[in-house]
N, C-alpha and C. Protein backbone atom coordinates (compact mmCIF):
# COMPACT_ATOMS: atom_id res chain seq x y z
N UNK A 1 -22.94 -29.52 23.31
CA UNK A 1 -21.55 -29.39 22.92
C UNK A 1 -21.28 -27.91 22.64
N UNK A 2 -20.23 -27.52 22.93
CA UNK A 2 -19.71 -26.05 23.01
C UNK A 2 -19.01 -25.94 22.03
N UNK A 3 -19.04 -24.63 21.06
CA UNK A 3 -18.09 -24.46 20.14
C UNK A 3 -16.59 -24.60 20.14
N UNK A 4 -16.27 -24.02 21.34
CA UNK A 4 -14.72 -24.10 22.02
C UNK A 4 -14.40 -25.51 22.06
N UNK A 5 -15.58 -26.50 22.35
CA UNK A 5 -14.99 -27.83 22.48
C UNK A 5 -14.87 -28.47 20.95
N UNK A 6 -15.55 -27.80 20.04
CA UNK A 6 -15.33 -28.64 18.93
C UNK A 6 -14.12 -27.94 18.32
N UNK A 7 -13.85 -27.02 18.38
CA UNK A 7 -13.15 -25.83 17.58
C UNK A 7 -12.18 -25.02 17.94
N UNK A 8 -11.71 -25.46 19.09
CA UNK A 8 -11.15 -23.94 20.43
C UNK A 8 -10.13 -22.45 19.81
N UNK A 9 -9.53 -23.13 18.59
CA UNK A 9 -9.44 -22.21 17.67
C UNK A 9 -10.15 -21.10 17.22
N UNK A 10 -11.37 -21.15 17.26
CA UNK A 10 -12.84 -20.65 16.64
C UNK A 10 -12.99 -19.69 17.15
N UNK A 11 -12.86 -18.57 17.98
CA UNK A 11 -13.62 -17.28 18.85
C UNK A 11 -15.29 -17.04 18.36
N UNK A 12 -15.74 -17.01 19.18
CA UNK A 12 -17.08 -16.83 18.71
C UNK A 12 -17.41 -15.54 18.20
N UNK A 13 -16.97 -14.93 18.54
CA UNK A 13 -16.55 -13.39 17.86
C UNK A 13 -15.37 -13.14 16.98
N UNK A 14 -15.03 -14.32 16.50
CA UNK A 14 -14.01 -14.07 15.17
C UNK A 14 -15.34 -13.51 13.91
N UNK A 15 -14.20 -12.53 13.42
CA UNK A 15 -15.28 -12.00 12.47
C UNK A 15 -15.51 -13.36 11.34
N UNK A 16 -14.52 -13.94 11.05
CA UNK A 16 -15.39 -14.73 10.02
C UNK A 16 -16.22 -15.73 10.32
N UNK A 17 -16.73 -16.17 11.67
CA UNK A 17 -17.30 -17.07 12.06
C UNK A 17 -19.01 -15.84 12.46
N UNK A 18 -18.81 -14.54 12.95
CA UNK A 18 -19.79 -14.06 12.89
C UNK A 18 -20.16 -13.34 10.99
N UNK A 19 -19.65 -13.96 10.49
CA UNK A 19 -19.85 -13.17 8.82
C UNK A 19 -20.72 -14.18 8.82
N UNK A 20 -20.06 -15.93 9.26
CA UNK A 20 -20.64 -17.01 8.19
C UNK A 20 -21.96 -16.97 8.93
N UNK A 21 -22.32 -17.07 10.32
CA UNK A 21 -23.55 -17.12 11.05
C UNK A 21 -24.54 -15.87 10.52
N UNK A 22 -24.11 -14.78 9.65
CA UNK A 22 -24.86 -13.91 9.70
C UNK A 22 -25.23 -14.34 7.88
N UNK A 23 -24.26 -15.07 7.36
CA UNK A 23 -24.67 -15.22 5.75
C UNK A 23 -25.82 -16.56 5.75
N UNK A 24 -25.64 -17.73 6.88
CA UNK A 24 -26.53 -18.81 7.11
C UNK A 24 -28.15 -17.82 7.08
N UNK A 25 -28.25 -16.66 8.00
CA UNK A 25 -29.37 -15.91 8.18
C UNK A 25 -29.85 -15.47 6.63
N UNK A 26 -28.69 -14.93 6.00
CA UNK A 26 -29.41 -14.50 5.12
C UNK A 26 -29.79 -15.73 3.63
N UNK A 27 -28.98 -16.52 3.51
CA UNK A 27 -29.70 -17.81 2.52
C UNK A 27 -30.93 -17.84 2.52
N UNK A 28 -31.13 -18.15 1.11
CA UNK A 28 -32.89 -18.37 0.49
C UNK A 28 -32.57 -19.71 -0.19
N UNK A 29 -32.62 -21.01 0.46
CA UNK A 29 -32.19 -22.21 0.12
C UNK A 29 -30.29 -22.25 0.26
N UNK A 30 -29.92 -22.06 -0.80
CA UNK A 30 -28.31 -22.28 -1.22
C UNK A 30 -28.20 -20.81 -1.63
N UNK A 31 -29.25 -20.40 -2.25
CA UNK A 31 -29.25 -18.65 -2.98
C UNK A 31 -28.77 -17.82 -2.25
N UNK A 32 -28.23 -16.48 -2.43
CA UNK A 32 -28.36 -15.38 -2.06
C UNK A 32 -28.29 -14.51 -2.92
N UNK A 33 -29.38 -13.67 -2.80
CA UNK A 33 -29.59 -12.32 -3.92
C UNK A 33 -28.76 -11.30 -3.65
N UNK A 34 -28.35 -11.02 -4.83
CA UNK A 34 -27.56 -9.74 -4.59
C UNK A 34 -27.57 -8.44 -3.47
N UNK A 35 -28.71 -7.71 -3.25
CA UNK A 35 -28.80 -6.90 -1.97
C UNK A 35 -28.33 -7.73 -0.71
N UNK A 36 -28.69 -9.03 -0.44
CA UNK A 36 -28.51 -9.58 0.67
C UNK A 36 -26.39 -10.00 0.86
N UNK A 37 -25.86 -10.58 -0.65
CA UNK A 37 -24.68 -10.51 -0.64
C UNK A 37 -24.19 -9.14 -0.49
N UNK A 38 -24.59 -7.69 -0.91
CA UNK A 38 -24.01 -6.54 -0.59
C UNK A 38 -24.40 -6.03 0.79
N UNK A 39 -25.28 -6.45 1.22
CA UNK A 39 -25.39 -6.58 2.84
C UNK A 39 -23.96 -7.34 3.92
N UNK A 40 -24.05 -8.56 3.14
CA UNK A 40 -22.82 -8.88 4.11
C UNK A 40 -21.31 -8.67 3.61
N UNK A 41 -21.14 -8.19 2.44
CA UNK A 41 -20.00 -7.19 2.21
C UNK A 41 -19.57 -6.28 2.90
N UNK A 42 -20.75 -5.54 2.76
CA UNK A 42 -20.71 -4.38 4.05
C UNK A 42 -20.14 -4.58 5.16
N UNK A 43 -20.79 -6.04 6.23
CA UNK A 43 -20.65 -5.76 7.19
C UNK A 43 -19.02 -6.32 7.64
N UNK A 44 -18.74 -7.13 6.33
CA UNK A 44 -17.79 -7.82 6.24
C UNK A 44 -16.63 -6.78 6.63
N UNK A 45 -16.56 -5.65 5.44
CA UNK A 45 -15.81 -4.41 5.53
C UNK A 45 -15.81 -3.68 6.83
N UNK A 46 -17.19 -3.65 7.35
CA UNK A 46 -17.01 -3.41 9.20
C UNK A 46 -15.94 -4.11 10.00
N UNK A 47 -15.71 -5.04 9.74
CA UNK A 47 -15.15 -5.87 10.29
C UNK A 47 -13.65 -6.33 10.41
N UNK A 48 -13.61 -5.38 9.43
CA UNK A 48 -11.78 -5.50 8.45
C UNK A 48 -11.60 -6.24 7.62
N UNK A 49 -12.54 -7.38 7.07
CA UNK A 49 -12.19 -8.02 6.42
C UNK A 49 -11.90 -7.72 5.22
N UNK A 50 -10.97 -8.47 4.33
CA UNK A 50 -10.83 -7.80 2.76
C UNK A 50 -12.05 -8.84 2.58
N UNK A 51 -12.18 -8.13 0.83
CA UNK A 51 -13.97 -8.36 0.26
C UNK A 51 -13.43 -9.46 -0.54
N UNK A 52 -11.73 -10.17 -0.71
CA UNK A 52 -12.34 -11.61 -0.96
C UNK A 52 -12.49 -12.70 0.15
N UNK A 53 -11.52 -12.11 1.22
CA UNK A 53 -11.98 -13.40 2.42
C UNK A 53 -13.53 -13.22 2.62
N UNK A 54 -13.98 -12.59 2.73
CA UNK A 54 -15.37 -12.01 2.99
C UNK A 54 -16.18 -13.14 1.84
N UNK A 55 -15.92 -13.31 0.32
CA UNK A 55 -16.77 -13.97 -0.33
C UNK A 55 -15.85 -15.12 -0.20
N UNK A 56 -15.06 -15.87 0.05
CA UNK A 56 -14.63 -17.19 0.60
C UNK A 56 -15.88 -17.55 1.40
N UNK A 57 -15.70 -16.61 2.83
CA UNK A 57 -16.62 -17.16 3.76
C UNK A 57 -17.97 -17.96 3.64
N UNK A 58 -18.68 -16.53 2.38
CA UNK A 58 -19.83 -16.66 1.94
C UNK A 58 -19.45 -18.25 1.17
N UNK A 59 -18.88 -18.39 0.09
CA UNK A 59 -18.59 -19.58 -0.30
C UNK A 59 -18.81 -20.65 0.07
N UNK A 60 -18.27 -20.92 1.42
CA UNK A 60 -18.09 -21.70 2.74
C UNK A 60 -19.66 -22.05 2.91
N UNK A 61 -20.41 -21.05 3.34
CA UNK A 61 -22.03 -21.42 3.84
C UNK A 61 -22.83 -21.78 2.64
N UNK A 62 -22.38 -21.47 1.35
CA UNK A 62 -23.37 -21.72 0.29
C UNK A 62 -23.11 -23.29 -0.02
N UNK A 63 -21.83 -23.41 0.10
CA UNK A 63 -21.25 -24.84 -0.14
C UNK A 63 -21.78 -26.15 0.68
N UNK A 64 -22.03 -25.79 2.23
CA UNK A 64 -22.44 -26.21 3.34
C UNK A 64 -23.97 -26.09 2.88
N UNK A 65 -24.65 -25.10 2.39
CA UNK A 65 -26.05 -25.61 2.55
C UNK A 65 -26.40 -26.16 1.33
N UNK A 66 -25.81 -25.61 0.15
CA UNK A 66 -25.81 -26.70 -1.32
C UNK A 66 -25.97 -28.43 -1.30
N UNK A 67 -24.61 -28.84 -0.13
CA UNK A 67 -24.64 -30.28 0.58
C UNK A 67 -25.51 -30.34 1.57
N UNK A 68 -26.77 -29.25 1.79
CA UNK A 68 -27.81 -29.99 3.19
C UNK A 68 -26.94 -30.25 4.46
N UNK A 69 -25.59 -29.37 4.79
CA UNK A 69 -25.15 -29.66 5.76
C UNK A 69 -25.68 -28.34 7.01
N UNK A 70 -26.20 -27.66 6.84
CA UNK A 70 -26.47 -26.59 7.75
C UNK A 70 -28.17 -26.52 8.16
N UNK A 71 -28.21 -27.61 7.80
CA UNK A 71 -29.93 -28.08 9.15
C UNK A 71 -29.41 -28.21 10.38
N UNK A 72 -28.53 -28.61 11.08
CA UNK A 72 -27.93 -28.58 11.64
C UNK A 72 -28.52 -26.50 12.77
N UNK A 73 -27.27 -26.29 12.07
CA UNK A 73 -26.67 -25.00 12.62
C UNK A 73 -28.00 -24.18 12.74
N UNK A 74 -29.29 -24.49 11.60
CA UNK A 74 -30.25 -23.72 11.54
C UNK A 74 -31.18 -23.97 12.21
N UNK A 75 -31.33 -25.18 12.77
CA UNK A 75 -32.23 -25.82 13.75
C UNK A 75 -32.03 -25.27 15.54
N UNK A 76 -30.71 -24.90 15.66
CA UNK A 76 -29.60 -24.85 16.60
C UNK A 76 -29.95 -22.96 16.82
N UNK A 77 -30.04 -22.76 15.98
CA UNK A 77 -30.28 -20.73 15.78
C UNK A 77 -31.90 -20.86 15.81
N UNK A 78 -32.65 -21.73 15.46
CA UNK A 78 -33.95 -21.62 16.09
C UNK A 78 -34.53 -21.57 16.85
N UNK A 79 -33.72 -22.73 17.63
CA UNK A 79 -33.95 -22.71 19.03
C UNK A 79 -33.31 -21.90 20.25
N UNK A 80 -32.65 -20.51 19.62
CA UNK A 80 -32.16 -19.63 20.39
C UNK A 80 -30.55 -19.71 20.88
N UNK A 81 -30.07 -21.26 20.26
CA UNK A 81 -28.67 -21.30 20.52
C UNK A 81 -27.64 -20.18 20.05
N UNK A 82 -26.48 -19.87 21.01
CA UNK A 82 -25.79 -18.68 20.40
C UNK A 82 -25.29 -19.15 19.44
N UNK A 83 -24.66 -20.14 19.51
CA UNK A 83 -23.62 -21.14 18.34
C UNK A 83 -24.07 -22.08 17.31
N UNK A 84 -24.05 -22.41 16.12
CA UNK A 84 -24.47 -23.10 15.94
C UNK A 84 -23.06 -24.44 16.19
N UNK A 85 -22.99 -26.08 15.47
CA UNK A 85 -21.95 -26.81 15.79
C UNK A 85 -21.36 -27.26 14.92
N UNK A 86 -21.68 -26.59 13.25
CA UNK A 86 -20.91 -27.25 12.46
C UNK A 86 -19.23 -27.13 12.13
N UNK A 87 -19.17 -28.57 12.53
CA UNK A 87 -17.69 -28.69 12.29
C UNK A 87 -16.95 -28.36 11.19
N UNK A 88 -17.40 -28.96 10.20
CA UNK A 88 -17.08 -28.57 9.23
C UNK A 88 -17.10 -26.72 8.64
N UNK A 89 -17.99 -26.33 8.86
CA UNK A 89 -17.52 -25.27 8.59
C UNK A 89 -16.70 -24.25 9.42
N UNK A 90 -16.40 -24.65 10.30
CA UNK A 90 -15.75 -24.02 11.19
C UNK A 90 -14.54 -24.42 10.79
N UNK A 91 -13.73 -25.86 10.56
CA UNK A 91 -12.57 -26.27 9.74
C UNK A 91 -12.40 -25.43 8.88
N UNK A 92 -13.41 -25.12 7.81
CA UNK A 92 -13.06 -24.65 6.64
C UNK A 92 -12.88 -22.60 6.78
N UNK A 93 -13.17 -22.49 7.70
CA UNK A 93 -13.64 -21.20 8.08
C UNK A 93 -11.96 -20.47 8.79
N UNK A 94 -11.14 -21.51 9.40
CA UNK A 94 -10.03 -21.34 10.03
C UNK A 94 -9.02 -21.44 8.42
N UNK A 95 -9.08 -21.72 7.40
CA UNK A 95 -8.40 -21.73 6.29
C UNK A 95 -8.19 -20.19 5.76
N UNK A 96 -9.36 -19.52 5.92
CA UNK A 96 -9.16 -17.41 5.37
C UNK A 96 -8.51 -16.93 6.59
N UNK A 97 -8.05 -16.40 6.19
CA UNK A 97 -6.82 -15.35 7.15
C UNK A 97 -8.38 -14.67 8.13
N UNK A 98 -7.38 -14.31 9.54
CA UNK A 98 -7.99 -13.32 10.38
C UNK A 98 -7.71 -11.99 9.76
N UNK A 99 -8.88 -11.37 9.83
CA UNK A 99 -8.26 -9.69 9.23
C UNK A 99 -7.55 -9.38 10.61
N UNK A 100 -7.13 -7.68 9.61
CA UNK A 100 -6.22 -7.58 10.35
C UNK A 100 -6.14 -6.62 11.63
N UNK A 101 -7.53 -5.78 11.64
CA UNK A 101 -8.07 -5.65 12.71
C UNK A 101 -9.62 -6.11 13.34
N UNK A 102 -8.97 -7.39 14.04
CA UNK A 102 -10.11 -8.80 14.12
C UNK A 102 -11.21 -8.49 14.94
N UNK A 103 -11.57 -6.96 15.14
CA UNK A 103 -13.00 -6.74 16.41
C UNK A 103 -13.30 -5.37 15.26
N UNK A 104 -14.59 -5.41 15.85
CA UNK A 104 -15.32 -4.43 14.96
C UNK A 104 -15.00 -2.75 15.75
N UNK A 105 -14.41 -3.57 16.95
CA UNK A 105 -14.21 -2.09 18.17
C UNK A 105 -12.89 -1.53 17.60
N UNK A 106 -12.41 -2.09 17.16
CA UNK A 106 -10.77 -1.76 16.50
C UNK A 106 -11.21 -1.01 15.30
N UNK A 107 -12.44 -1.43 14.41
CA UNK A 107 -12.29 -0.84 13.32
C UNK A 107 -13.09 0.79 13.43
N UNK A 108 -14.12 0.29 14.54
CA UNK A 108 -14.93 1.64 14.62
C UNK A 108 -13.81 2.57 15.57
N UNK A 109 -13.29 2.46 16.17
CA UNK A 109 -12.25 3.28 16.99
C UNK A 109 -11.05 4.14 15.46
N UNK A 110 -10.81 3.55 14.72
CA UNK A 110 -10.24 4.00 13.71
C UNK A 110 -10.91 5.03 12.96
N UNK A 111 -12.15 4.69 12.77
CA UNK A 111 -13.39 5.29 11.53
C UNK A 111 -13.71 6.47 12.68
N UNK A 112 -13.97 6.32 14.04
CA UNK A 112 -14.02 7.57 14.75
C UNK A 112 -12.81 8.60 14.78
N UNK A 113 -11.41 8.11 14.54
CA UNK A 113 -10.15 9.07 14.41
C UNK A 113 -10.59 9.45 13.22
N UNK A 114 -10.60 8.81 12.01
CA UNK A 114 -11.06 9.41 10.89
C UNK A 114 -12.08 10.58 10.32
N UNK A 115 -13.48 10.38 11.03
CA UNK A 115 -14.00 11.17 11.69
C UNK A 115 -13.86 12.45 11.95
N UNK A 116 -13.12 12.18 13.29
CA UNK A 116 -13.13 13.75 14.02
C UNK A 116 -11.83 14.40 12.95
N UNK A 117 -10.93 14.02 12.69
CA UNK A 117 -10.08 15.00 11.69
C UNK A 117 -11.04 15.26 10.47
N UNK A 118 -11.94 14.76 10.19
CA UNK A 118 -12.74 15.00 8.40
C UNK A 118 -13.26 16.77 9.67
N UNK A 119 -14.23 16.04 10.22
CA UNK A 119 -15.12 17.57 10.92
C UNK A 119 -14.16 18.38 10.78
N UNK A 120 -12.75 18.17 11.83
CA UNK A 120 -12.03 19.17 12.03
C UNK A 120 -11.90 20.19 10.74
N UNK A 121 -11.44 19.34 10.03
CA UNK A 121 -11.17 20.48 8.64
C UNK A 121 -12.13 20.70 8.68
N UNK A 122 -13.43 20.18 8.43
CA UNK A 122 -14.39 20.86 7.52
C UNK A 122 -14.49 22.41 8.45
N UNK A 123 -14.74 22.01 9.91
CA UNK A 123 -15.16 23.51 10.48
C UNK A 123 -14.07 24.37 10.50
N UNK A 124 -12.75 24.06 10.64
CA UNK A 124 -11.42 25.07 10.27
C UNK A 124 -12.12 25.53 8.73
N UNK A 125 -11.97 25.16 7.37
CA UNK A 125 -12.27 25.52 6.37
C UNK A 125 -13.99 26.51 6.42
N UNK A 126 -14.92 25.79 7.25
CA UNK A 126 -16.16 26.65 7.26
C UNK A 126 -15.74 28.35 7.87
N UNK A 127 -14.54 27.97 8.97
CA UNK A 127 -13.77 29.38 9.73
C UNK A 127 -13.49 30.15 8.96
N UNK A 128 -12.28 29.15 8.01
CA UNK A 128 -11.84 30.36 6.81
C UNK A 128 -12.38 31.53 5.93
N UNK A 129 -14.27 30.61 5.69
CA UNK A 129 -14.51 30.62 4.27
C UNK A 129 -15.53 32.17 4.92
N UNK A 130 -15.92 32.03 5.96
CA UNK A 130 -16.33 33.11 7.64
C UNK A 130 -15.54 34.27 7.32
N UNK A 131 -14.72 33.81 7.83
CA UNK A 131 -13.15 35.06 7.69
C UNK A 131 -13.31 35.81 6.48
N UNK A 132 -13.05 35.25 5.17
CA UNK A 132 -12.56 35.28 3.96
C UNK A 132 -14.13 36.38 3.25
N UNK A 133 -15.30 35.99 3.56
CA UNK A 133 -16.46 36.46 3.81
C UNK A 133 -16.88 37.66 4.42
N UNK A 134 -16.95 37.36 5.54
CA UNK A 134 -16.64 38.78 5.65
C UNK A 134 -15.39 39.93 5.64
N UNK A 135 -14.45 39.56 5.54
CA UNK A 135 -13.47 40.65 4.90
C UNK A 135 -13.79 41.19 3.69
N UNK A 136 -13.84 40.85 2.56
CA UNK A 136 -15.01 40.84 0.90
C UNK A 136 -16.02 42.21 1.60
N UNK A 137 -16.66 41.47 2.67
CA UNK A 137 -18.20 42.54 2.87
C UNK A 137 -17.97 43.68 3.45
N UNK A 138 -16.25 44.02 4.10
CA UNK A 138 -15.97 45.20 4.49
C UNK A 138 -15.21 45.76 3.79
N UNK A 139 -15.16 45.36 2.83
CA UNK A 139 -14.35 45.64 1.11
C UNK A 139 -13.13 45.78 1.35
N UNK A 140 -12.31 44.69 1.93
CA UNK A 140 -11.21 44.65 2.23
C UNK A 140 -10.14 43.75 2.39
């Protein structure tokens, strides 16, 4: 069974469906330790998501494996499947908003504009500080 067929709503590359597949990875039973929740914060924030849909999500998989419902999905990722098939969390997963730039290519394309203007100043200002430097050393 195909995700699209249970879910067609679902993109398999919706970020919150790759948050929840990546928070199933990180569970230690129902647990997750703190480094491992600031791990998928992170990547959450890669992703656009705000940091409470982000702990909804997480919510979502702790809730699902608390009820023993994600043997399933984990049996399914063992055996090399891309998807796992739980319905249910995929229902519950379509309830948090899509961020609002829903590909990680959208967000890194932004963080690269961001980027090249930070350098820019910095090396305009390294120019100045050049300039400003040596004028001082020709006492002038």
């Amino acid at each position: 069974m195909q995700m699209a067929a249970v879910c067609p709503d679902l993109d398999p590359n919706d970020p919150r469906w790759v948050l929840a597949s990546r928070a199933v990875d990180e569970l230690q039973g129902a647990a997750l330790s703190p480094d491992r929740r600031h791990r998928l914060l992170r990547l959450a924030h890669r992703l656009g998501m705000r940091q409470f849909d982000a702990c909804m999500v997480i919510a979502v998989v702790q809730d699902q494996a608390r009820l023993g419902k994600l043997d399933q999905w984990q049996a399914d990722k063992d055996r090399g499947q891309a998807q796992a098939q739980s319905t249910e969390v995929m229902r519950r997963l379509q309830v948090i908003p899509i961020p609002k730039h829903a590909s990680e290519a959208e967000y890194l394309a932004g963080r690269h504009r961001t980027l090249f203007w930070k350098m820019a100043a910095s090396i305009g200002l390294a120019v100045l500080m050049l300039w400003a430097l040596i004028s001082w050393l020709r006492g002038g």
